[in-house]
N, C-alpha and C. Protein backbone atom coordinates (compact mmCIF):
# COMPACT_ATOMS: atom_id res chain seq x y z
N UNK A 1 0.84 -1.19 0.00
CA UNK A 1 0.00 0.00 0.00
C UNK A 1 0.88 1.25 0.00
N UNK A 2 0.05 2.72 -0.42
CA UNK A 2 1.38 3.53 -0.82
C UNK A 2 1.27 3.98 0.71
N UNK A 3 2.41 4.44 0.55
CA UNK A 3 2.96 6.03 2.00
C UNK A 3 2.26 7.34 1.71
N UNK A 4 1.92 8.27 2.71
CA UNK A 4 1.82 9.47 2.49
C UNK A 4 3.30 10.37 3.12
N UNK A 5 3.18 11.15 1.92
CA UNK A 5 4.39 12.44 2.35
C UNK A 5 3.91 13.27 3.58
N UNK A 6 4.34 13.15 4.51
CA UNK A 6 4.57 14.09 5.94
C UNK A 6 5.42 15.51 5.06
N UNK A 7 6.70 15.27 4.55
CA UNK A 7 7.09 16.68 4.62
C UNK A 7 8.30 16.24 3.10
N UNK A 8 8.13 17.19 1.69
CA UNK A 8 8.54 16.98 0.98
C UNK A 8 9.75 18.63 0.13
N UNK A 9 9.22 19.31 0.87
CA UNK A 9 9.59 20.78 0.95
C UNK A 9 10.20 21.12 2.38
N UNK A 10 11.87 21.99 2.37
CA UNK A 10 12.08 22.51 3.52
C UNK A 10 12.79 23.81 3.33
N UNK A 11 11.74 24.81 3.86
CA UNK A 11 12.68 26.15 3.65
C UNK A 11 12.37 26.56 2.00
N UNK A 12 11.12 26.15 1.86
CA UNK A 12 10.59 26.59 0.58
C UNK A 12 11.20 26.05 -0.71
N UNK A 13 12.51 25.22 0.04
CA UNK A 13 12.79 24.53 -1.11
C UNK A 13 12.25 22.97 -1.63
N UNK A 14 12.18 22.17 -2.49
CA UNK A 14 11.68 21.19 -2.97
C UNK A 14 12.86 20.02 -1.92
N UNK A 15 12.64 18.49 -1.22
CA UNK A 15 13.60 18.31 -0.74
C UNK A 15 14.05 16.90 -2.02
N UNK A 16 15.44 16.56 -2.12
CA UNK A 16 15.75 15.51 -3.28
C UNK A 16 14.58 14.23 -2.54
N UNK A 17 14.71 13.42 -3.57
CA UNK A 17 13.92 12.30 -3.35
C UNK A 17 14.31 11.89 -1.75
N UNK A 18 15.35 10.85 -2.16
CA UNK A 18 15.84 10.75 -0.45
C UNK A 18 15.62 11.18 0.47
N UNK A 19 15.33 12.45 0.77
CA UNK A 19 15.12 13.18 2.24
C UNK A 19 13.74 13.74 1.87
N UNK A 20 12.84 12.82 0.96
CA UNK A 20 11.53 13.05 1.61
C UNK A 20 10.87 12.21 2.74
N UNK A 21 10.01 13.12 3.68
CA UNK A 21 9.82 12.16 4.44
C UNK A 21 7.90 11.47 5.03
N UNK A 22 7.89 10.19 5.15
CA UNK A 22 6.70 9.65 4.93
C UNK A 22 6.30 10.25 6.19
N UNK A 23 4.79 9.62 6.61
CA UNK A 23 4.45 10.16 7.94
C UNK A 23 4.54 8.39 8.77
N UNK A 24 5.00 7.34 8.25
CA UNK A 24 5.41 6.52 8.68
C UNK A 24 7.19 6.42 8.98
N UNK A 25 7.81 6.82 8.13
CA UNK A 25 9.13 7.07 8.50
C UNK A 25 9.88 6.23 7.48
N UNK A 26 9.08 5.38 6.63
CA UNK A 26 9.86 4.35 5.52
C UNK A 26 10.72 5.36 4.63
N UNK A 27 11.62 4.69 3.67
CA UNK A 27 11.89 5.23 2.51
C UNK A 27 10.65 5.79 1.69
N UNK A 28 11.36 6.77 0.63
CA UNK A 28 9.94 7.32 0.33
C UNK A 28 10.24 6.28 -1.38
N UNK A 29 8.57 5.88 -1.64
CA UNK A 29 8.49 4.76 -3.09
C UNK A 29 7.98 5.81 -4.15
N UNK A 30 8.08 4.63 -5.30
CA UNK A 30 8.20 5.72 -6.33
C UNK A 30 6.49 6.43 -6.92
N UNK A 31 4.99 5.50 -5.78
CA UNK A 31 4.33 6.00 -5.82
C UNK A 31 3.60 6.06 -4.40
N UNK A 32 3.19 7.65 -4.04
CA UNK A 32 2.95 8.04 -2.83
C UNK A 32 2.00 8.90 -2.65
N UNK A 33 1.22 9.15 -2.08
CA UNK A 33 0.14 10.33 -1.51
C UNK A 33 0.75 11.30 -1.57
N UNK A 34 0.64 12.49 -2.15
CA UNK A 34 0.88 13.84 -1.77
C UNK A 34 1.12 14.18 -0.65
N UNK A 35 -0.45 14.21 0.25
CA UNK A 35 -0.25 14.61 1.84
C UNK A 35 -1.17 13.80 2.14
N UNK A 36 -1.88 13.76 3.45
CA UNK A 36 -2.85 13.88 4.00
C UNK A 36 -3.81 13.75 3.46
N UNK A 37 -4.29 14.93 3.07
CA UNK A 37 -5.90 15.18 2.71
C UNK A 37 -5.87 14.59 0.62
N UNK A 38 -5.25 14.52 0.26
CA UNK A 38 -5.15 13.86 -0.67
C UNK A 38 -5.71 12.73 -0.79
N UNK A 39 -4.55 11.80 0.08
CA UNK A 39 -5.12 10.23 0.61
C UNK A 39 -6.35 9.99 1.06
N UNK A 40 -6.82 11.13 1.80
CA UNK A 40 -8.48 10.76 2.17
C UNK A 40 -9.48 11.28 1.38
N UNK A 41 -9.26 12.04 0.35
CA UNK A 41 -9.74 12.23 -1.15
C UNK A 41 -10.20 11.29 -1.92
N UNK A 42 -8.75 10.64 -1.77
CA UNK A 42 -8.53 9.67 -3.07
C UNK A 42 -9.31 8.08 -2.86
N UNK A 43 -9.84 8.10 -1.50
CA UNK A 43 -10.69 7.08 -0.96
C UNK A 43 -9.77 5.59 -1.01
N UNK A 44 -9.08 5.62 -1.36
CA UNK A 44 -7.82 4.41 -1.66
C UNK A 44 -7.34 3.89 -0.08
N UNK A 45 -6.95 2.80 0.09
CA UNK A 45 -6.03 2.35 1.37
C UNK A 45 -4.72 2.49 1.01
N UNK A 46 -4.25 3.21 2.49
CA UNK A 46 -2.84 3.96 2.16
C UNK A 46 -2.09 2.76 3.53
N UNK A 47 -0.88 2.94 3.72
CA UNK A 47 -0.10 2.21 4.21
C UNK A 47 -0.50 2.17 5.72
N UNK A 48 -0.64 1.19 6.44
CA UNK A 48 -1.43 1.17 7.91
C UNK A 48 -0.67 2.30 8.91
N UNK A 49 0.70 2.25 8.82
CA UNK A 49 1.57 2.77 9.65
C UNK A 49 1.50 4.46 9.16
N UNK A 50 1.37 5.18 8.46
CA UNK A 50 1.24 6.29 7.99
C UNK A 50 -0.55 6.22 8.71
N UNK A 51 -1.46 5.51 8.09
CA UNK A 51 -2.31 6.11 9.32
C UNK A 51 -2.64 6.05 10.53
N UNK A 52 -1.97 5.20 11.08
CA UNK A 52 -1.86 5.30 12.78
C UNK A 52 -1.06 6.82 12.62
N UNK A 53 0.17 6.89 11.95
CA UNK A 53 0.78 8.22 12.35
C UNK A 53 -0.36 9.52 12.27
N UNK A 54 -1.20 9.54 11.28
CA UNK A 54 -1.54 10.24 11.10
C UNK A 54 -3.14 10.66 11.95
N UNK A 55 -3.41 9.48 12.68
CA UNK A 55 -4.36 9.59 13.34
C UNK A 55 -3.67 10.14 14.96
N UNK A 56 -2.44 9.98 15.58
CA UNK A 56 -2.09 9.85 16.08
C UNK A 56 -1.97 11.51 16.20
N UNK A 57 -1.41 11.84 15.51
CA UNK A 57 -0.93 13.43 15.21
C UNK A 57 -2.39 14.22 15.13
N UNK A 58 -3.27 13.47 14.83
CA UNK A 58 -5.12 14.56 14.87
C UNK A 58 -5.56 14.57 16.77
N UNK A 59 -5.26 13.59 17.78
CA UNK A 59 -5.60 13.71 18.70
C UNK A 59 -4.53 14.70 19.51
């Protein structure tokens, strides 16, 4: 299942592939959620561990 991007920009700059980072913490793959609200857009199942993170981070 894909990852969502936590943070892909730093300092307004774009970051290289490598140092993007999931909201699970994996390597980032070569297909991924934008953000957040994307993934829950897109009605799709996204990677379990990205949404515990991400549920985790709403409380």
């Amino acid at each position: 299942m894909p990852c969502v991007i936590k943070y892909d920009h730093y300092d307004g700059e774009k970051l290289p592939r490598y140092k993007v980072i999931t909201w699970c913490g994996k390597k980032p793959s070569n297909w991924m959620f934008q953000d957040a609200q994307h993934a829950a857009l897109a009605d799709k199942p996204i990677c379990n561990s990205c949404k515990k993170a991400i549920k985790d981070a709403l409380n």
